[in-house]
PDB file of N, CA and C in Angstrom:
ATOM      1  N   UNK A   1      -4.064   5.913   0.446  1.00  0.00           N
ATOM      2  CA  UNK A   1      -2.991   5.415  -0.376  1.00  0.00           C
ATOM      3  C   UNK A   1      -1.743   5.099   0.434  1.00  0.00           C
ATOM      4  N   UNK A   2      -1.076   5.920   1.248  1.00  0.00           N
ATOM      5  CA  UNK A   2       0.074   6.071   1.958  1.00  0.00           C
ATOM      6  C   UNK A   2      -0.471   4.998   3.267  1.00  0.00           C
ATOM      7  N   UNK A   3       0.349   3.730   3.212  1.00  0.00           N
ATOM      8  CA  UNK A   3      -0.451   3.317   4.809  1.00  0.00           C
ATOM      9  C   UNK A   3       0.550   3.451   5.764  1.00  0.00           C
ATOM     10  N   UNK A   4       1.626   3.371   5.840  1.00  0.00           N
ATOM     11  CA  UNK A   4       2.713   3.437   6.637  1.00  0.00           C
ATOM     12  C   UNK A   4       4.044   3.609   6.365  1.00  0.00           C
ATOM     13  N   UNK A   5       5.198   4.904   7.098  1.00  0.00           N
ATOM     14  CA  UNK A   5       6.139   5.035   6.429  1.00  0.00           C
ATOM     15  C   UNK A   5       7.177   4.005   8.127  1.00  0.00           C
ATOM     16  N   UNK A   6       7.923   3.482   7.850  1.00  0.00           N
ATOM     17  CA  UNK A   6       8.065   2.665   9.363  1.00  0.00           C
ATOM     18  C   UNK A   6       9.714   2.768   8.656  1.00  0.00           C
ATOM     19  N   UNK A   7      10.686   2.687  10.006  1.00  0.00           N
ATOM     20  CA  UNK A   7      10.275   3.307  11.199  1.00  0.00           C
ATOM     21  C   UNK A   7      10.022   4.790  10.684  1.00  0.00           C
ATOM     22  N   UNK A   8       9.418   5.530  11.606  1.00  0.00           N
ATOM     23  CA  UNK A   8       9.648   7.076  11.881  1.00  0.00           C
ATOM     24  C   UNK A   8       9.419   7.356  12.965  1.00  0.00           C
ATOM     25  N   UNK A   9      10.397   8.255  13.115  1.00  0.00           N
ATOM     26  CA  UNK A   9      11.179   9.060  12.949  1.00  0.00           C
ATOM     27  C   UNK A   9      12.301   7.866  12.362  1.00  0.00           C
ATOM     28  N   UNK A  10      13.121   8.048  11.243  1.00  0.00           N
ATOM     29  CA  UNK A  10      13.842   7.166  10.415  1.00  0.00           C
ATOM     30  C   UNK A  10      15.555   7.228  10.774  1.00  0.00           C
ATOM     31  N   UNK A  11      16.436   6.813  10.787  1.00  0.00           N
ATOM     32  CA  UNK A  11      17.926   6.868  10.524  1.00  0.00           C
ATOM     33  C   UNK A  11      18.412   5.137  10.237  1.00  0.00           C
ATOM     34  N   UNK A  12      18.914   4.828   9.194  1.00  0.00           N
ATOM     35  CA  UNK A  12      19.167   5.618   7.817  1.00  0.00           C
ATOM     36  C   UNK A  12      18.463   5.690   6.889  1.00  0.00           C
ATOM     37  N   UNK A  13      17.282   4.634   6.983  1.00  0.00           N
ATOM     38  CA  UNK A  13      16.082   4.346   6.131  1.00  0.00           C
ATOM     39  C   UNK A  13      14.716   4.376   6.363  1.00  0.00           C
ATOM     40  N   UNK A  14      13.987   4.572   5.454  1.00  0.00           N
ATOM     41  CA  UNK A  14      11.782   4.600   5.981  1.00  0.00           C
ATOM     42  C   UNK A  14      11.405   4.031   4.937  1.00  0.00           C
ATOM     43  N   UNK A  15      11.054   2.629   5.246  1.00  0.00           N
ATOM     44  CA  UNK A  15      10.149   2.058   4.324  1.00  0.00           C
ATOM     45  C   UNK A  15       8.621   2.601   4.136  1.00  0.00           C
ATOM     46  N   UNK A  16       8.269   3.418   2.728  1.00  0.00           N
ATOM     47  CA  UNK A  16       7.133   3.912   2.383  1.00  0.00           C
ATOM     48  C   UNK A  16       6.389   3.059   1.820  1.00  0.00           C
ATOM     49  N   UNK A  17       5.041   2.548   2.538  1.00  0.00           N
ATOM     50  CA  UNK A  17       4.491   1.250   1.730  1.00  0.00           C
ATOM     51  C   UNK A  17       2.840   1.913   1.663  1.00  0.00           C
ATOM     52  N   UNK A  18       2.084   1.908   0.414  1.00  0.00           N
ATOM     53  CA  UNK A  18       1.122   2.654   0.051  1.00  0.00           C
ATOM     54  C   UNK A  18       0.160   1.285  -0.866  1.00  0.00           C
ATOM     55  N   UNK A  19      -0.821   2.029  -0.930  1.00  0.00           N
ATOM     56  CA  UNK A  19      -1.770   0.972  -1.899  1.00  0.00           C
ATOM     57  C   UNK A  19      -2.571   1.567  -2.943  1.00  0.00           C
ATOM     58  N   UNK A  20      -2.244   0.700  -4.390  1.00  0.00           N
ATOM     59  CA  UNK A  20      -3.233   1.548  -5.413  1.00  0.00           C
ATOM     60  C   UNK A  20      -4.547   0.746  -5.336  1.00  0.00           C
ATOM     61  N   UNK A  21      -5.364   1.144  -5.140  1.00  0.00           N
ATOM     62  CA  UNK A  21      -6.620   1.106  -5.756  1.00  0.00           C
ATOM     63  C   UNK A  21      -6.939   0.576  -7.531  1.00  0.00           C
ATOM     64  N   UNK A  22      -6.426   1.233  -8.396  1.00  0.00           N
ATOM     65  CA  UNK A  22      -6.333   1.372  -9.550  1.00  0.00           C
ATOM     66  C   UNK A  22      -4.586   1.307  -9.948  1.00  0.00           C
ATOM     67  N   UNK A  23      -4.249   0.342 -11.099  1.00  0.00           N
ATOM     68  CA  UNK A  23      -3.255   0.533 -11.960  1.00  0.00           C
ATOM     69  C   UNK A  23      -3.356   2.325 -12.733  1.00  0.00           C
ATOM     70  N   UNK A  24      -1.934   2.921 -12.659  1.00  0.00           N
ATOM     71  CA  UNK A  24      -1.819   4.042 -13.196  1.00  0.00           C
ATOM     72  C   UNK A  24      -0.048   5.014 -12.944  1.00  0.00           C
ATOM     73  N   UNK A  25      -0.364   5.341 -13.365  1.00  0.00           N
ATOM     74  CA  UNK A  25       1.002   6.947 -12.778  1.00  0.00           C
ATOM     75  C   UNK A  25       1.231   7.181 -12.049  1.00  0.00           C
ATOM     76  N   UNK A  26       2.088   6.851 -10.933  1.00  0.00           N
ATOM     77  CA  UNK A  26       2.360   7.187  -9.841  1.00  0.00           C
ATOM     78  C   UNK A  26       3.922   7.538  -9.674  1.00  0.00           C
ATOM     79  N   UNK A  27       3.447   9.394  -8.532  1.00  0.00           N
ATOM     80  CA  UNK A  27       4.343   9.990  -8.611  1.00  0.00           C
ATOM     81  C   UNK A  27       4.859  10.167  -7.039  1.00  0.00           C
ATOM     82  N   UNK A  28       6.060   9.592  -6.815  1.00  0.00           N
ATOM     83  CA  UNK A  28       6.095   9.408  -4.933  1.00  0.00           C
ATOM     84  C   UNK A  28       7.542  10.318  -4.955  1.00  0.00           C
ATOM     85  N   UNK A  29       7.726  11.662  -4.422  1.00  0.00           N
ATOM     86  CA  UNK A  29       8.157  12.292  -4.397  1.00  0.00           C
ATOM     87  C   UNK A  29       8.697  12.884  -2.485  1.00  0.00           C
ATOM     88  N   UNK A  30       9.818  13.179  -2.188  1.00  0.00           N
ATOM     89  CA  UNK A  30       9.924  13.482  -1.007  1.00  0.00           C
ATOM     90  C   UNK A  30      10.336  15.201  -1.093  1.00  0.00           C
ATOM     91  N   UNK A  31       9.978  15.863  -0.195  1.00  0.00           N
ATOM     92  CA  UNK A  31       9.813  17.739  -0.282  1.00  0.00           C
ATOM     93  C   UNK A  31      10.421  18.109   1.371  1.00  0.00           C
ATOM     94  N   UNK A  32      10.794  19.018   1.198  1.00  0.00           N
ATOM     95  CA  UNK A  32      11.169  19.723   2.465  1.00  0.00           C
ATOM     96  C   UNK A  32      10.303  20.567   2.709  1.00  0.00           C
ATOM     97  N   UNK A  33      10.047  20.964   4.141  1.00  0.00           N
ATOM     98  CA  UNK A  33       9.341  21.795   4.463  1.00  0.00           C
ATOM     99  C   UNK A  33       8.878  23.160   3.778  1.00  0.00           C
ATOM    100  N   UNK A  34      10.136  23.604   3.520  1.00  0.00           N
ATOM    101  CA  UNK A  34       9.597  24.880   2.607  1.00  0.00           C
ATOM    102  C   UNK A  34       9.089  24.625   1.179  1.00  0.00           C
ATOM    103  N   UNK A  35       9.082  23.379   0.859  1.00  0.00           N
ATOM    104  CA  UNK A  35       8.316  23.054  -0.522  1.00  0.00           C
ATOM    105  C   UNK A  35       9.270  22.439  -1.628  1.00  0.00           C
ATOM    106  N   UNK A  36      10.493  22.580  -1.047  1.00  0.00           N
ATOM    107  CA  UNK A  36      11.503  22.247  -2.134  1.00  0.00           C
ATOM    108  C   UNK A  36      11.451  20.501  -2.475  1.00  0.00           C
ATOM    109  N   UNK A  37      11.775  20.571  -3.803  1.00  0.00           N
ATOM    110  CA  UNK A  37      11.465  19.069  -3.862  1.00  0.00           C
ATOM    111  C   UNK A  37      13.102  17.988  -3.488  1.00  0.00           C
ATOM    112  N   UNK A  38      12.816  17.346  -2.940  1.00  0.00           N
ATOM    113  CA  UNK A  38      14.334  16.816  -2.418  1.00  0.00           C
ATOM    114  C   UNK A  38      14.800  15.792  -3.391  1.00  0.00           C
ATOM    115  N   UNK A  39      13.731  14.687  -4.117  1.00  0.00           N
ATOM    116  CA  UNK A  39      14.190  14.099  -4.808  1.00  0.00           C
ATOM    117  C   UNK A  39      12.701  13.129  -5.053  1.00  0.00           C
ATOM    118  N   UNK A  40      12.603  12.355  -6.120  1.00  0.00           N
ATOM    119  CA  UNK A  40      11.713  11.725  -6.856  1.00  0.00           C
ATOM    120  C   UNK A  40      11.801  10.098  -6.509  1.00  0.00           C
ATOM    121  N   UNK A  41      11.025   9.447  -5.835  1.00  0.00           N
ATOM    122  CA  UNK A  41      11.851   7.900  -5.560  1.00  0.00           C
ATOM    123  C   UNK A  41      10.946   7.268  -6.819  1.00  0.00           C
ATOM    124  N   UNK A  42       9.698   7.451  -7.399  1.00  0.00           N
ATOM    125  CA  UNK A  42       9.374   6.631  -8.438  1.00  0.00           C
ATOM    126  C   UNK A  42       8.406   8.161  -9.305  1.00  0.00           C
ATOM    127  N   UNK A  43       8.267   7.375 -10.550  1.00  0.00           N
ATOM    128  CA  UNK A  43       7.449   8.212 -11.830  1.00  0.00           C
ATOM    129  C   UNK A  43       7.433   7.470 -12.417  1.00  0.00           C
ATOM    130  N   UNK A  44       6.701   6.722 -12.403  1.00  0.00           N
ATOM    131  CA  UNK A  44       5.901   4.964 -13.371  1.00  0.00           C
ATOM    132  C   UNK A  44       4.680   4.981 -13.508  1.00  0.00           C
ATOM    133  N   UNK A  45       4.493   3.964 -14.185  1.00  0.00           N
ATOM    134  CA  UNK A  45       2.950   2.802 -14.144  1.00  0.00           C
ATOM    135  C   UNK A  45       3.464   1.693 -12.801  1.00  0.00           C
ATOM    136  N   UNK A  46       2.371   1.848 -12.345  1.00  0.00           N
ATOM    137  CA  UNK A  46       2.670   0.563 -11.073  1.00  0.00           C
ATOM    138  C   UNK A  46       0.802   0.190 -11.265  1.00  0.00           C
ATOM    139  N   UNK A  47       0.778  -0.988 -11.112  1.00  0.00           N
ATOM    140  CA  UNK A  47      -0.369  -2.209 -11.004  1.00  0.00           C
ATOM    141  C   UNK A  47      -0.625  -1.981  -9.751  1.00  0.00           C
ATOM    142  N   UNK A  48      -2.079  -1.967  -9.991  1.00  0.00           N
ATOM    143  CA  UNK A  48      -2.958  -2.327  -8.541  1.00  0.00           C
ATOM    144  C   UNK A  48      -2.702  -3.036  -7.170  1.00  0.00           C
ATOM    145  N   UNK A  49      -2.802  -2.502  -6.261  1.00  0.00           N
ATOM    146  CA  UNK A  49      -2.396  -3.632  -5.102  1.00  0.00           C
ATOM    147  C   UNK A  49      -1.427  -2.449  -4.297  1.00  0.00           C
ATOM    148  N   UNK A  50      -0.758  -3.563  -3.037  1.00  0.00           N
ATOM    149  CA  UNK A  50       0.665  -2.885  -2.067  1.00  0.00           C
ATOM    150  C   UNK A  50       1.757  -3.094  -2.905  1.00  0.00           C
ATOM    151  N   UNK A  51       1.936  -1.397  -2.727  1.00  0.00           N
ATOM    152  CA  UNK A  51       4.172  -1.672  -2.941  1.00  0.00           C
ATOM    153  C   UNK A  51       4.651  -1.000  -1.633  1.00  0.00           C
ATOM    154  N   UNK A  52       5.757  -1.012  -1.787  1.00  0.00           N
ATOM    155  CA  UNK A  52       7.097  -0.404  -0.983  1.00  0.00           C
ATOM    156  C   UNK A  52       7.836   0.187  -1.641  1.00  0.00           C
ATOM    157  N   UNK A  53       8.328   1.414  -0.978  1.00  0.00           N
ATOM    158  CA  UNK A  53       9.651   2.006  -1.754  1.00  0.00           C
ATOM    159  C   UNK A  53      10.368   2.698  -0.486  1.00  0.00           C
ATOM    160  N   UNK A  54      11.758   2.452  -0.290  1.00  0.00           N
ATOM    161  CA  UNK A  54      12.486   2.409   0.889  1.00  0.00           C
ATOM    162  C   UNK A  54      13.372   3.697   0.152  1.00  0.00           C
ATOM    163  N   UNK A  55      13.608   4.939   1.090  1.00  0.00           N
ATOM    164  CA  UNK A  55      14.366   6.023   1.117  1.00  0.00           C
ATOM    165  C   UNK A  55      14.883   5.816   2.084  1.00  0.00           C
ATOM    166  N   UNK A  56      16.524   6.170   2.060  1.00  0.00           N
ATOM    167  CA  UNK A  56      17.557   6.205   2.482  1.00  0.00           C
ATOM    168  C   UNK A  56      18.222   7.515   2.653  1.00  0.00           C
ATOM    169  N   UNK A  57      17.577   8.720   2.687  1.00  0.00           N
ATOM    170  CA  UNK A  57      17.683  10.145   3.504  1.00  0.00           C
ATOM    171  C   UNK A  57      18.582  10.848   2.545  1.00  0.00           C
ATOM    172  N   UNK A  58      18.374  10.818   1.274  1.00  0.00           N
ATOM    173  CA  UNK A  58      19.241  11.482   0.221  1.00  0.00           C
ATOM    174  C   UNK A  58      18.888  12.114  -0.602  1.00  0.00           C
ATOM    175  N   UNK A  59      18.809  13.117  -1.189  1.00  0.00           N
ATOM    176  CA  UNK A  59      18.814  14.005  -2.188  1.00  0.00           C
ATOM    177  C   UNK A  59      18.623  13.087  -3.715  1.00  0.00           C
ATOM    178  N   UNK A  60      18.200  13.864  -4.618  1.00  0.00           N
ATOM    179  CA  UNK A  60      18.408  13.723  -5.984  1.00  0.00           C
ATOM    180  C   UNK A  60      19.746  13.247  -6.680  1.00  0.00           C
ATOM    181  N   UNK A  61      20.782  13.643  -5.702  1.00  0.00           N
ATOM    182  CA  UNK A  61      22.242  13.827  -6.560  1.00  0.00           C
ATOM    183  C   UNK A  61      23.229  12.909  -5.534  1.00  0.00           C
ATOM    184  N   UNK A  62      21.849  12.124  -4.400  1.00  0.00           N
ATOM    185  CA  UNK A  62      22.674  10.354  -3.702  1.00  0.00           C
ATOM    186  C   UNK A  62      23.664  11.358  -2.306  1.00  0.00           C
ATOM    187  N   UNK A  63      23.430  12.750  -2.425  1.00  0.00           N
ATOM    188  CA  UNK A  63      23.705  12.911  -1.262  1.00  0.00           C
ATOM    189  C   UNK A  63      22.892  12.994   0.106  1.00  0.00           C
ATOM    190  N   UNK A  64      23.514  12.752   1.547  1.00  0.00           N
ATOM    191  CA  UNK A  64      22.992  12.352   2.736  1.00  0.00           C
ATOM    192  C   UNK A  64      21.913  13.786   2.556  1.00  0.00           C
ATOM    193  N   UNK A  65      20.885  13.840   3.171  1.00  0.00           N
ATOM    194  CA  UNK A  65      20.136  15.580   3.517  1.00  0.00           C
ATOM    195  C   UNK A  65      20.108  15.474   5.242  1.00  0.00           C
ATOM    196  N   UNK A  66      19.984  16.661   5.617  1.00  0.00           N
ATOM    197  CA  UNK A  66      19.814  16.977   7.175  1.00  0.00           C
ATOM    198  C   UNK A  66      18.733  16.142   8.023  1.00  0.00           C
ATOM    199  N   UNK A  67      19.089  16.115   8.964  1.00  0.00           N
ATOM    200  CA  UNK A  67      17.948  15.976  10.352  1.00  0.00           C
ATOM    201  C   UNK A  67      17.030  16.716   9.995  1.00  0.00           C
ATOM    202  N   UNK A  68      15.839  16.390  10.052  1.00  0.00           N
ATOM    203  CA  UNK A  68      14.778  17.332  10.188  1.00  0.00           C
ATOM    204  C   UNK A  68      13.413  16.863   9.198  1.00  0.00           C
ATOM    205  N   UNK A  69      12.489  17.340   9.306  1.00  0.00           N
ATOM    206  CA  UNK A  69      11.293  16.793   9.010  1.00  0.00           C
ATOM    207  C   UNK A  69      11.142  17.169   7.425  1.00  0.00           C
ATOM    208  N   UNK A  70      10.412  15.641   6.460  1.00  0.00           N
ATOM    209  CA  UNK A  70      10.226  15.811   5.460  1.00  0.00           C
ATOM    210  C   UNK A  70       8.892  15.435   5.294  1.00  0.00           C
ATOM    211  N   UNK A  71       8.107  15.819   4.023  1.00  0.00           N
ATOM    212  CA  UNK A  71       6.821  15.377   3.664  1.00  0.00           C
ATOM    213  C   UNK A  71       7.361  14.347   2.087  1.00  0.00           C
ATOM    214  N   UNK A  72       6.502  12.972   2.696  1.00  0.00           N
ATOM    215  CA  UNK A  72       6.223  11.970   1.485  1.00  0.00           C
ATOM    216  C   UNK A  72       5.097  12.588   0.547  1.00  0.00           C
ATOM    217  N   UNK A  73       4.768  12.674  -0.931  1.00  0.00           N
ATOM    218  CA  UNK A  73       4.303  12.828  -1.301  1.00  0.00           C
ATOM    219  C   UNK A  73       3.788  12.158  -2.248  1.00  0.00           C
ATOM    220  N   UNK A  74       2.474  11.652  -2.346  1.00  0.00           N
ATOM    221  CA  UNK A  74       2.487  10.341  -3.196  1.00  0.00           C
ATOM    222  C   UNK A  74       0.974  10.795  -3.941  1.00  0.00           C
ATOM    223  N   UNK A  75       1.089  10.783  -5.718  1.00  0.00           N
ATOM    224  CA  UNK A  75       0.413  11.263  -6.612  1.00  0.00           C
ATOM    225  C   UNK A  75       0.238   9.990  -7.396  1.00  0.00           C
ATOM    226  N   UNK A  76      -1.450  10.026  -7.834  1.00  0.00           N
ATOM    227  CA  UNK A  76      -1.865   8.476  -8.507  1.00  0.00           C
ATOM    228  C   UNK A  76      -2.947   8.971  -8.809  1.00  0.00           C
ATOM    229  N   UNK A  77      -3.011   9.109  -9.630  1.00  0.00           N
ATOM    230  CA  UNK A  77      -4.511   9.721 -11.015  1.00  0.00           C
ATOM    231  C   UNK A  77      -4.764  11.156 -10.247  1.00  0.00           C
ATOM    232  N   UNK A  78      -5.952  11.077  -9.836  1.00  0.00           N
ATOM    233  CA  UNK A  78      -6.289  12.444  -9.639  1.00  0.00           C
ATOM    234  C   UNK A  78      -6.279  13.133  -7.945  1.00  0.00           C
ATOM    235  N   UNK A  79      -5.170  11.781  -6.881  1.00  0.00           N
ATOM    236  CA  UNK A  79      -5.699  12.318  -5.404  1.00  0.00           C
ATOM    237  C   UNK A  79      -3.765  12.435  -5.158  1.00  0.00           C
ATOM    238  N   UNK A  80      -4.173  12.961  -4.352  1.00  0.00           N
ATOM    239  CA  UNK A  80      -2.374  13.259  -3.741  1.00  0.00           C
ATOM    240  C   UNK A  80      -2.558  13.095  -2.581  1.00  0.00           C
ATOM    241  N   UNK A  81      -1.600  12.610  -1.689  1.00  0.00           N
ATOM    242  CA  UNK A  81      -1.833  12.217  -0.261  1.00  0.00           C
ATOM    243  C   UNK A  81      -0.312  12.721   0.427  1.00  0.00           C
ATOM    244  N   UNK A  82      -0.004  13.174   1.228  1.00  0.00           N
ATOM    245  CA  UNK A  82       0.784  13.058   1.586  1.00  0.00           C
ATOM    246  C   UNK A  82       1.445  12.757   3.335  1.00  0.00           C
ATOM    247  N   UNK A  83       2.527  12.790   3.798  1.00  0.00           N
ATOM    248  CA  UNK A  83       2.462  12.150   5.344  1.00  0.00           C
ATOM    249  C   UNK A  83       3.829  12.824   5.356  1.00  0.00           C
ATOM    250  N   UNK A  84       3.942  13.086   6.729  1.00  0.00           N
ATOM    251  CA  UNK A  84       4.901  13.854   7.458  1.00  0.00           C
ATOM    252  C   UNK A  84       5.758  12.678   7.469  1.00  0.00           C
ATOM    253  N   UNK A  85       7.641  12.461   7.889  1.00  0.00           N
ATOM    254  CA  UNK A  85       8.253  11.598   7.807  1.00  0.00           C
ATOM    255  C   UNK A  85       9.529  12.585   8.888  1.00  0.00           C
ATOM    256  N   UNK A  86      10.020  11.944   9.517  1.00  0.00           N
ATOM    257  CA  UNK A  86      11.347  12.557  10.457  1.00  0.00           C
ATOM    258  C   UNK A  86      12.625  12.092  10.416  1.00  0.00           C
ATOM    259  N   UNK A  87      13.725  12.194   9.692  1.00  0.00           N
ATOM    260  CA  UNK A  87      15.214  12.071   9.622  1.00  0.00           C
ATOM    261  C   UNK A  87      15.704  12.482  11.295  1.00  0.00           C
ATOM    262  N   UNK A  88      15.803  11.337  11.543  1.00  0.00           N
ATOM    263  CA  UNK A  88      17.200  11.479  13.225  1.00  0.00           C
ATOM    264  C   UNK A  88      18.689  11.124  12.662  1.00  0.00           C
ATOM    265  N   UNK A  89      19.351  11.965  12.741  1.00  0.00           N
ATOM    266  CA  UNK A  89      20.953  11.720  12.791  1.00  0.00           C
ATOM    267  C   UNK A  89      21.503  11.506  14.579  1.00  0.00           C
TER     268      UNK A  89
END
């Protein structure tokens, strides 16, 4: 699903570009290491095929978050995939 998050290691942005298989629910979520969820970039219906969704290193509440390594997390019917991603300040 997840084919490439570019650049990474990222500053100020990582374009996350993934592919559905199937039209459905998709939940693309970014987490910090210890599990915390940092913020939600989509929770839709998205149609079959490539998208993109570009994060810009911010929190839920549009503030900047730290240097340091995050996990993309990307949920679509029943598989979850996820990919390591790196914030450089």
């Amino acid at each position: 699903l997840i084919r490439s998050c570019v650049p990474n290691p990222f500053n100020p942005a990582t374009e996350i570009r993934f592919s559905l298989s199937r039209s459905g629910l998709v939940d693309l979520s970014i987490y910090a290491l210890n599990g915390r969820l940092v913020c939600t970039l989509e929770h839709e219906q998205m149609d079959a095929g490539p998208h993109s969704v570009i994060w810009y290193g911010t929190d839920a509440s549009g503030r900047a978050v730290s240097s340091g390594t995050y996990i993309v997390s990307l949920r679509a019917g029943k598989r979850t995939l996820s990919r390591r991603i790196m914030l450089l300040k």
